[in-house]
PDB file of N, CA and C in Angstrom:
ATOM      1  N   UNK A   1       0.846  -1.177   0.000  1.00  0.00           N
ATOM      2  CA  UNK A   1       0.000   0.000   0.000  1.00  0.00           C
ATOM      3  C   UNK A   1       0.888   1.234   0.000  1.00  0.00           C
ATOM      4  N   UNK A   2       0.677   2.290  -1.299  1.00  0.00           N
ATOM      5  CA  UNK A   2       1.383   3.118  -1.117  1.00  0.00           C
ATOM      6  C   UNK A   2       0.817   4.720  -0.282  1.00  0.00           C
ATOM      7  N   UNK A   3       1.153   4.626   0.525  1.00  0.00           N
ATOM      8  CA  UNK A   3       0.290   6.181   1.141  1.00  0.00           C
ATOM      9  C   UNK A   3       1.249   7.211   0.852  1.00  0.00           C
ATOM     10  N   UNK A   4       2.642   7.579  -0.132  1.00  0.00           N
ATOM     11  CA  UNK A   4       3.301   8.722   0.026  1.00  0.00           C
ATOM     12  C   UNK A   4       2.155   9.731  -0.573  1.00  0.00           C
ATOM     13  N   UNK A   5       2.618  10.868   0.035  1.00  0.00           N
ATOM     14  CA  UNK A   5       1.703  12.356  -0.827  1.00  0.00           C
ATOM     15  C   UNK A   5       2.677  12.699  -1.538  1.00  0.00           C
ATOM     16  N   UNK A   6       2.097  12.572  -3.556  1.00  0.00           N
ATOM     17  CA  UNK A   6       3.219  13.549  -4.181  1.00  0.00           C
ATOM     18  C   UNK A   6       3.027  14.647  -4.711  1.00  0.00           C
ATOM     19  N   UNK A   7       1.980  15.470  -4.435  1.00  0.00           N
ATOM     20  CA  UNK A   7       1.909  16.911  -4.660  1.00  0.00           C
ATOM     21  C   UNK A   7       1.926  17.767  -3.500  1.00  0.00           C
ATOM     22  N   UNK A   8       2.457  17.259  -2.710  1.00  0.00           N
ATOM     23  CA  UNK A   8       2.628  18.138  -1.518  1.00  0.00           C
ATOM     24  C   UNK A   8       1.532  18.307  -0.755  1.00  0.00           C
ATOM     25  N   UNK A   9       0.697  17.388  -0.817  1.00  0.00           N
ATOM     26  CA  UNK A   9      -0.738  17.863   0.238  1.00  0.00           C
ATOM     27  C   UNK A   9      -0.370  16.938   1.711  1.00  0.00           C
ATOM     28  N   UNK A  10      -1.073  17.529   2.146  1.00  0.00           N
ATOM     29  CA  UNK A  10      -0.846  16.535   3.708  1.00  0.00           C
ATOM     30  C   UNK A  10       0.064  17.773   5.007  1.00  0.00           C
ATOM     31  N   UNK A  11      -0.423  16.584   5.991  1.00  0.00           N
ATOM     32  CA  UNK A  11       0.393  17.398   7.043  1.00  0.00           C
ATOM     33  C   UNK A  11       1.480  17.755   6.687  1.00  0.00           C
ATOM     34  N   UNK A  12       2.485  18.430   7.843  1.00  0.00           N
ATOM     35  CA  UNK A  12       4.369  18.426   7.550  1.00  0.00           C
ATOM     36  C   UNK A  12       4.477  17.475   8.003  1.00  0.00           C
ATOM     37  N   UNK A  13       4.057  16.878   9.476  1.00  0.00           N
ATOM     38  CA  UNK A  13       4.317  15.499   9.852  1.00  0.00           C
ATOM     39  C   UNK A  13       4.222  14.339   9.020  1.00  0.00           C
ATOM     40  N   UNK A  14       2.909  14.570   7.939  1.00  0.00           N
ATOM     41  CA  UNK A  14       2.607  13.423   7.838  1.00  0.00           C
ATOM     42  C   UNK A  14       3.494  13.141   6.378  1.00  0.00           C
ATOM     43  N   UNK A  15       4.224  14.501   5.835  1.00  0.00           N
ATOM     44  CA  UNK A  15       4.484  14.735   4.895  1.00  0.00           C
ATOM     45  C   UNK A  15       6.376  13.552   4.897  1.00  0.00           C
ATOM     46  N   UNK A  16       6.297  14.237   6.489  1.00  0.00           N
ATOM     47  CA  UNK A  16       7.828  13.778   6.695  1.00  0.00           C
ATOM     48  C   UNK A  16       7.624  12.400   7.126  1.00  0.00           C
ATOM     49  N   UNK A  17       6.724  11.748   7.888  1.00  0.00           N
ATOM     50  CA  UNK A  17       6.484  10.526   7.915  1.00  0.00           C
ATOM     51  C   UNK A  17       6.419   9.476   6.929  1.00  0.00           C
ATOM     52  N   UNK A  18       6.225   9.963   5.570  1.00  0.00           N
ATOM     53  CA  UNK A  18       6.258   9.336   4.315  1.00  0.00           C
ATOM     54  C   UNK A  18       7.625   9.600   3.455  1.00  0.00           C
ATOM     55  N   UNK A  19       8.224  10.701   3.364  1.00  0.00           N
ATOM     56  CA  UNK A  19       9.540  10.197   3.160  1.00  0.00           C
ATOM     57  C   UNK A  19      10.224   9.363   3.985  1.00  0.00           C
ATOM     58  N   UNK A  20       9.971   9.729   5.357  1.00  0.00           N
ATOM     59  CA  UNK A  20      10.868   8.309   6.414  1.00  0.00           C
ATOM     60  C   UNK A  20      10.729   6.968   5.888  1.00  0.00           C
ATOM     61  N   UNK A  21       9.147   6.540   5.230  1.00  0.00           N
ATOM     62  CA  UNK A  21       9.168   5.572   5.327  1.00  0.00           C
ATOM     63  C   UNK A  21       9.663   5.117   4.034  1.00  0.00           C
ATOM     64  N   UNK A  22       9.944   5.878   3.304  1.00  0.00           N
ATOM     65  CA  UNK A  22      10.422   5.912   1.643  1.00  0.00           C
ATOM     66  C   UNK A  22      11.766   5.358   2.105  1.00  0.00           C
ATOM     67  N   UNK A  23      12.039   5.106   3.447  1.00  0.00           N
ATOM     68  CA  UNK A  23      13.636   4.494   3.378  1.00  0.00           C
ATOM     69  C   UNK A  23      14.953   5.821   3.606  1.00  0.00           C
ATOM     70  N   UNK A  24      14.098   7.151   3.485  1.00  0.00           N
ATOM     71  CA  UNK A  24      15.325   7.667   3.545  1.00  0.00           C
ATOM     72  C   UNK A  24      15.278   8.465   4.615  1.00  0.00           C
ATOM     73  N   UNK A  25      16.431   9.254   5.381  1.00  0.00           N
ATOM     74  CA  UNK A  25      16.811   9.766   6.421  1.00  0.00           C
ATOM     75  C   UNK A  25      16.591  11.578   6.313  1.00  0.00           C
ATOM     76  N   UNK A  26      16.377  12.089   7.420  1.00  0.00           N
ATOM     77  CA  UNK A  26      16.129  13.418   7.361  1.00  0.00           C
ATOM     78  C   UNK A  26      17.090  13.914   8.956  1.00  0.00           C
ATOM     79  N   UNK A  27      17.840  14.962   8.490  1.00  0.00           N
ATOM     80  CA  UNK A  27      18.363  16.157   9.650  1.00  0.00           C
ATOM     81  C   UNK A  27      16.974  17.026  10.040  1.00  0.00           C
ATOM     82  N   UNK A  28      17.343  17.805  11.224  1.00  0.00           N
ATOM     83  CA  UNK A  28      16.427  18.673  11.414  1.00  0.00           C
ATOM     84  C   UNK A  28      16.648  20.211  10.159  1.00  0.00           C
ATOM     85  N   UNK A  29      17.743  20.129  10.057  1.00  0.00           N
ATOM     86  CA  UNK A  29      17.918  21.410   8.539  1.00  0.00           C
ATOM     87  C   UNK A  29      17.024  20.669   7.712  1.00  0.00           C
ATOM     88  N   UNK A  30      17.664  19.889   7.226  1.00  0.00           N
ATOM     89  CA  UNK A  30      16.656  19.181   6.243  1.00  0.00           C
ATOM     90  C   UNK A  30      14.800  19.109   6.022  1.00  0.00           C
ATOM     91  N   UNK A  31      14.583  18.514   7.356  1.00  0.00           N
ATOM     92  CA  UNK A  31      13.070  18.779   7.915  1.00  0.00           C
ATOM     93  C   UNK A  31      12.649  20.120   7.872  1.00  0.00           C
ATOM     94  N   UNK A  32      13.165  21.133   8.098  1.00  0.00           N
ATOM     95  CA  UNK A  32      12.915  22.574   7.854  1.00  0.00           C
ATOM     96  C   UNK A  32      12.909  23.284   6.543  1.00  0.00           C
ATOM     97  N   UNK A  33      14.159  22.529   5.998  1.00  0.00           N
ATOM     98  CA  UNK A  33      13.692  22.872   4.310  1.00  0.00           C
ATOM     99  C   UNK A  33      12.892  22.300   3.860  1.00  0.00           C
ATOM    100  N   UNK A  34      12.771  21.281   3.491  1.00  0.00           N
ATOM    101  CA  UNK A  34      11.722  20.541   2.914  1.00  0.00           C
ATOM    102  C   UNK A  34      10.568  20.870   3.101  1.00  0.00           C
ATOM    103  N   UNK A  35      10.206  20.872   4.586  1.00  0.00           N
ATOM    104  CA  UNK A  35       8.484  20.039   4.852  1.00  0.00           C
ATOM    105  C   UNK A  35       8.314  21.598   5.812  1.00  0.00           C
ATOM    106  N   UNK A  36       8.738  22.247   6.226  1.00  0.00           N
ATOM    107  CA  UNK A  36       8.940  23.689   7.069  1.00  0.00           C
ATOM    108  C   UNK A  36       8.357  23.388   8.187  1.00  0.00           C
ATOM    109  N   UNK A  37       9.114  22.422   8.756  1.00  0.00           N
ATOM    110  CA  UNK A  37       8.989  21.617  10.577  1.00  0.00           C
ATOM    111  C   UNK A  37      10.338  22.821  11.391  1.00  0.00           C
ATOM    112  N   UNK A  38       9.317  23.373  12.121  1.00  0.00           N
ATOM    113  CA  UNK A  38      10.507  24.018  12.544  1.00  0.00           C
ATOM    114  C   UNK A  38      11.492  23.140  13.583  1.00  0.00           C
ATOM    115  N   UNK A  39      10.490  22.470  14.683  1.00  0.00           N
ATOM    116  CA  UNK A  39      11.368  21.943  15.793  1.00  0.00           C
ATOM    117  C   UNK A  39      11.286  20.123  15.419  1.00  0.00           C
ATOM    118  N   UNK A  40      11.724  19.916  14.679  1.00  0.00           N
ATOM    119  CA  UNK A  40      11.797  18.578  14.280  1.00  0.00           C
ATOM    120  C   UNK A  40      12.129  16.889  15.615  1.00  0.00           C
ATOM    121  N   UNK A  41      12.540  17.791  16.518  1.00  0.00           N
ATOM    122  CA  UNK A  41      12.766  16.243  17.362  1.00  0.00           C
ATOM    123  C   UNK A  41      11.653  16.286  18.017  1.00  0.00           C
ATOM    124  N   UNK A  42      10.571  17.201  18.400  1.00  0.00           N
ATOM    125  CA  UNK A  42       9.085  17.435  18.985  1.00  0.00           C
ATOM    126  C   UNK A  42       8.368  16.124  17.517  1.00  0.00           C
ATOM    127  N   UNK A  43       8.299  16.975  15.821  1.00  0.00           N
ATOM    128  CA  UNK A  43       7.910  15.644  15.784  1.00  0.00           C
ATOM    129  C   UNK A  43       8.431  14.234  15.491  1.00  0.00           C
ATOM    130  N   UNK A  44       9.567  14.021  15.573  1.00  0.00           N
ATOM    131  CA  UNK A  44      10.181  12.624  15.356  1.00  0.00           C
ATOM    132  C   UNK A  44       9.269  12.298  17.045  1.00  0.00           C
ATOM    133  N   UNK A  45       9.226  12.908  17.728  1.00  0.00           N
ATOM    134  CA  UNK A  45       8.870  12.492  18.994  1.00  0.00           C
ATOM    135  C   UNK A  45       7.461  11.475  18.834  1.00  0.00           C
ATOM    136  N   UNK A  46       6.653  12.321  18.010  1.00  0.00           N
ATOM    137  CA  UNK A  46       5.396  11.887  17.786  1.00  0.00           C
ATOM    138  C   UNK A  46       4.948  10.729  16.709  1.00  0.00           C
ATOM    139  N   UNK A  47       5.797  10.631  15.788  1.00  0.00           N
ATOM    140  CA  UNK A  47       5.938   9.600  14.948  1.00  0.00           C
ATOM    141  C   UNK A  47       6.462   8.620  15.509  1.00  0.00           C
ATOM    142  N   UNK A  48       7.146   8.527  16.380  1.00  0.00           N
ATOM    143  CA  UNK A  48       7.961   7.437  17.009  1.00  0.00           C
ATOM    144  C   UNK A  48       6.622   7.438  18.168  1.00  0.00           C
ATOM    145  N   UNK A  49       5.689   7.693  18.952  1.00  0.00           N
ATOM    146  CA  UNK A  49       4.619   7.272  19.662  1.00  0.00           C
ATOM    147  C   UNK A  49       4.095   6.712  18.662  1.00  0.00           C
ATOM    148  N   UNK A  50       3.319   7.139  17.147  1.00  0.00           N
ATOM    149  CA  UNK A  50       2.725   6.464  16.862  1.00  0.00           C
ATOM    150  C   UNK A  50       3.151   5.299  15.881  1.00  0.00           C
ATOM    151  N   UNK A  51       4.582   5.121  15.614  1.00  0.00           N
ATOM    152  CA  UNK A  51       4.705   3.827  14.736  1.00  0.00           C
ATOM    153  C   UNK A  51       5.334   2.968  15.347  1.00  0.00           C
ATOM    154  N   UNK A  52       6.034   3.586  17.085  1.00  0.00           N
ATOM    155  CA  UNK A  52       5.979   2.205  17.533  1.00  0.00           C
ATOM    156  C   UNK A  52       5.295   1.714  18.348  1.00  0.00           C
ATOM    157  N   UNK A  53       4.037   2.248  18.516  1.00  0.00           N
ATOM    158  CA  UNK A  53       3.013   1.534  19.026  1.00  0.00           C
ATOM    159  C   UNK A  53       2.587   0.331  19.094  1.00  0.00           C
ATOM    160  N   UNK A  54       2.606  -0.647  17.789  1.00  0.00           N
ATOM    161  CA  UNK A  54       2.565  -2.200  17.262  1.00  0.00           C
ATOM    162  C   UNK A  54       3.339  -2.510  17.380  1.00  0.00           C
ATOM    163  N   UNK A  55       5.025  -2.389  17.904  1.00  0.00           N
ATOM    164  CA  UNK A  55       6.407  -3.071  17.433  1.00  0.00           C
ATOM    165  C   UNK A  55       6.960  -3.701  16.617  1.00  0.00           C
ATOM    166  N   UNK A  56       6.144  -2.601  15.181  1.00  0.00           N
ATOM    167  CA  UNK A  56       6.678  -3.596  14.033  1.00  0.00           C
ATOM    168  C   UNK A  56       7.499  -1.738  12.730  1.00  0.00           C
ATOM    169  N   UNK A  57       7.642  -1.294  14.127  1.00  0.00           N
ATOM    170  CA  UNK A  57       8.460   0.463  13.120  1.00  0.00           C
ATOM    171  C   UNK A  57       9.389   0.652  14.514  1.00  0.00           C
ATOM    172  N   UNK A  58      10.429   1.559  14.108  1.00  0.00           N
ATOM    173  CA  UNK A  58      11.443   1.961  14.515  1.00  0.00           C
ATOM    174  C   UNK A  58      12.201   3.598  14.662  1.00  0.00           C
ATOM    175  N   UNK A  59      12.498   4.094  14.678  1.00  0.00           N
ATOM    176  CA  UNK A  59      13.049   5.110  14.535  1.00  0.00           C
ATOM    177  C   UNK A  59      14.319   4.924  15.280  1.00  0.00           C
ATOM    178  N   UNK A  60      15.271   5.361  14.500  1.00  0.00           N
ATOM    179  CA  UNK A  60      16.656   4.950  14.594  1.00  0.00           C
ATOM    180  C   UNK A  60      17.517   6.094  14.138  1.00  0.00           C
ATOM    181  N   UNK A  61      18.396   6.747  14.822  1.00  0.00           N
ATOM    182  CA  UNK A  61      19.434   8.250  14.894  1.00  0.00           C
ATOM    183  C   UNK A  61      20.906   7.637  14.081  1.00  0.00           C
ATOM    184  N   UNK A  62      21.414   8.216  13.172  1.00  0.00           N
ATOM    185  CA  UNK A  62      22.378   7.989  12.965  1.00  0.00           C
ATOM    186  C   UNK A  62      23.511   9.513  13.119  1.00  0.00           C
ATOM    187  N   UNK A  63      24.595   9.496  13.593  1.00  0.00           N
ATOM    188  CA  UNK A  63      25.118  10.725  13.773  1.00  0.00           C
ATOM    189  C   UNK A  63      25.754  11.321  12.554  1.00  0.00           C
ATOM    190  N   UNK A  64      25.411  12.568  12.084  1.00  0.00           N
ATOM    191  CA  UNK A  64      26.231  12.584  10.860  1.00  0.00           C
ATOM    192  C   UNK A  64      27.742  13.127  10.923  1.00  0.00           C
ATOM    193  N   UNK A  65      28.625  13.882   9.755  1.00  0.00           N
ATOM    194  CA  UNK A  65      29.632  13.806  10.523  1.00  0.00           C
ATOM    195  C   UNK A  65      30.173  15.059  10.832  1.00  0.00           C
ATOM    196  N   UNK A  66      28.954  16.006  11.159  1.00  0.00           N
ATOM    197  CA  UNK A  66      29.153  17.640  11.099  1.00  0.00           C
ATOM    198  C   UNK A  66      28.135  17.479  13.164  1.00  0.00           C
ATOM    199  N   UNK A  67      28.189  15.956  13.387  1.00  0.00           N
ATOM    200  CA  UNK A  67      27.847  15.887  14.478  1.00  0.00           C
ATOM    201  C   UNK A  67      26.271  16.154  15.043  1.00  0.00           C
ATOM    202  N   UNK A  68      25.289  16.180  13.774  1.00  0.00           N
ATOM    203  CA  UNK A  68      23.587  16.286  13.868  1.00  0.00           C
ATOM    204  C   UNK A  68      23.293  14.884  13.834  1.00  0.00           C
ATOM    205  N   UNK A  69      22.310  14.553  14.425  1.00  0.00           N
ATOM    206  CA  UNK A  69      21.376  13.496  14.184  1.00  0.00           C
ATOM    207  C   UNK A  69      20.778  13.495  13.047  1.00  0.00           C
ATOM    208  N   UNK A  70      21.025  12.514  11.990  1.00  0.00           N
ATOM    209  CA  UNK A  70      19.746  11.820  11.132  1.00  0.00           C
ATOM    210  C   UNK A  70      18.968  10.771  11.663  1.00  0.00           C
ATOM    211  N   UNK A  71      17.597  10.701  11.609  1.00  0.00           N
ATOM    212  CA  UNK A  71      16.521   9.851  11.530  1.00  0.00           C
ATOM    213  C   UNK A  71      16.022   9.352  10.523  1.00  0.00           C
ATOM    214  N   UNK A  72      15.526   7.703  11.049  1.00  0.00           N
ATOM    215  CA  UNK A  72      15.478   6.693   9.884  1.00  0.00           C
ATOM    216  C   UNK A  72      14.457   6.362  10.561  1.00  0.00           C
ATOM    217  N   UNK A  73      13.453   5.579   9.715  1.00  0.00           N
ATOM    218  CA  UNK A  73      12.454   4.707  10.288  1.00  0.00           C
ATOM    219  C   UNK A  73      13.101   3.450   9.879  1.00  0.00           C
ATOM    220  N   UNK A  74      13.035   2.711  10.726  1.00  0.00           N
ATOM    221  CA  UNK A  74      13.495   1.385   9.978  1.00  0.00           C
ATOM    222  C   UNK A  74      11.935  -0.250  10.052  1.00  0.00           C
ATOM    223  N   UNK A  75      11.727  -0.824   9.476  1.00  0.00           N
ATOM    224  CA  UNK A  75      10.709  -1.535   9.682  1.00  0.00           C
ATOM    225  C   UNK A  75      11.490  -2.944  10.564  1.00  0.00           C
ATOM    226  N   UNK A  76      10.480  -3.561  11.734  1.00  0.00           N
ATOM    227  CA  UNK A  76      10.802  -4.077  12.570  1.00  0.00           C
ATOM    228  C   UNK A  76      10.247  -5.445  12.262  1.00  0.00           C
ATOM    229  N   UNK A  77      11.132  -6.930  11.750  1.00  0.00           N
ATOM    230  CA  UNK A  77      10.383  -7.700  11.187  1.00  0.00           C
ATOM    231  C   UNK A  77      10.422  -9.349  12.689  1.00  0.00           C
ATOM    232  N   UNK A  78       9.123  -9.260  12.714  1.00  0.00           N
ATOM    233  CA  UNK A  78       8.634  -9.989  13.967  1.00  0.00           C
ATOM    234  C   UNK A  78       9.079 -11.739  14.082  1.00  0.00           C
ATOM    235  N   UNK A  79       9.529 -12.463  14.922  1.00  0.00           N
ATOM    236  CA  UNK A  79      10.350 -13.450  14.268  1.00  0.00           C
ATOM    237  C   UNK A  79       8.622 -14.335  15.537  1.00  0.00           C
ATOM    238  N   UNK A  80       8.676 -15.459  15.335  1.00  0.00           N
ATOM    239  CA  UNK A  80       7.803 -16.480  16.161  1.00  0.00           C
ATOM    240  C   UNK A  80       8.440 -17.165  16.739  1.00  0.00           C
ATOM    241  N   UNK A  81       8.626 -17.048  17.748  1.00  0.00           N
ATOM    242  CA  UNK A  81       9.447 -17.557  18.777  1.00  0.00           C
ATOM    243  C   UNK A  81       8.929 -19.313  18.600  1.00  0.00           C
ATOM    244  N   UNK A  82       7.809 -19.842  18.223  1.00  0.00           N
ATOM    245  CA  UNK A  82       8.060 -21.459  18.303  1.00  0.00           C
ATOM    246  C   UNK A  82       8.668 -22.038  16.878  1.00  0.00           C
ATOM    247  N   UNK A  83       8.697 -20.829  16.188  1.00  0.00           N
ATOM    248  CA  UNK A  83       9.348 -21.121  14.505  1.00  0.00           C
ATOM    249  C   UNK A  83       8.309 -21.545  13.349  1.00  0.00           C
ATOM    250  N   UNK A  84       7.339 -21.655  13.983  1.00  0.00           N
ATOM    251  CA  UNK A  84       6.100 -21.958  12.988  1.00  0.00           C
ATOM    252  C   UNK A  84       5.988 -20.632  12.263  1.00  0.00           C
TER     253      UNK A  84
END
């Protein structure tokens, strides 16, 4: 199911929630250019309540090397513990 928005409609959250899940990573500069999130770890805050709610999403910081955080969603794949 594809839910990205590609004419730009939608929240900023929800805007930036769909590139996350496009696989790719966002700075808070970045989040501000793009999607015009001013305080960006308020919403990584909120995306991360609501996608890891099920324990099957992630949000994951990588440091870059000017020393900012990038954020990733990463998808969380559920294993069955009896192996069935």
């Amino acid at each position: 199911m594809n839910t990205t928005f590609t004419n730009g409609t939608g929240s900023k959250k929800r805007r930036a929630l769909n590139y996350l899940m496009a696989g790719k990573g966002l700075t808070s500069n970045e989040a501000r250019s793009r999607f015009g999130i001013q305080n960006f770890r308020a919403t990584v805050s909120d995306i991360k309540d609501q996608v890891e709610r099920y324990g099957n999403w992630r949000i994951v910081t990588e440091e870059t090397t000017n020393g900012t955080n990038r954020y990733f969603l990463r998808r969380v794949l559920l294993a069955c513990p009896s192996g069935a």
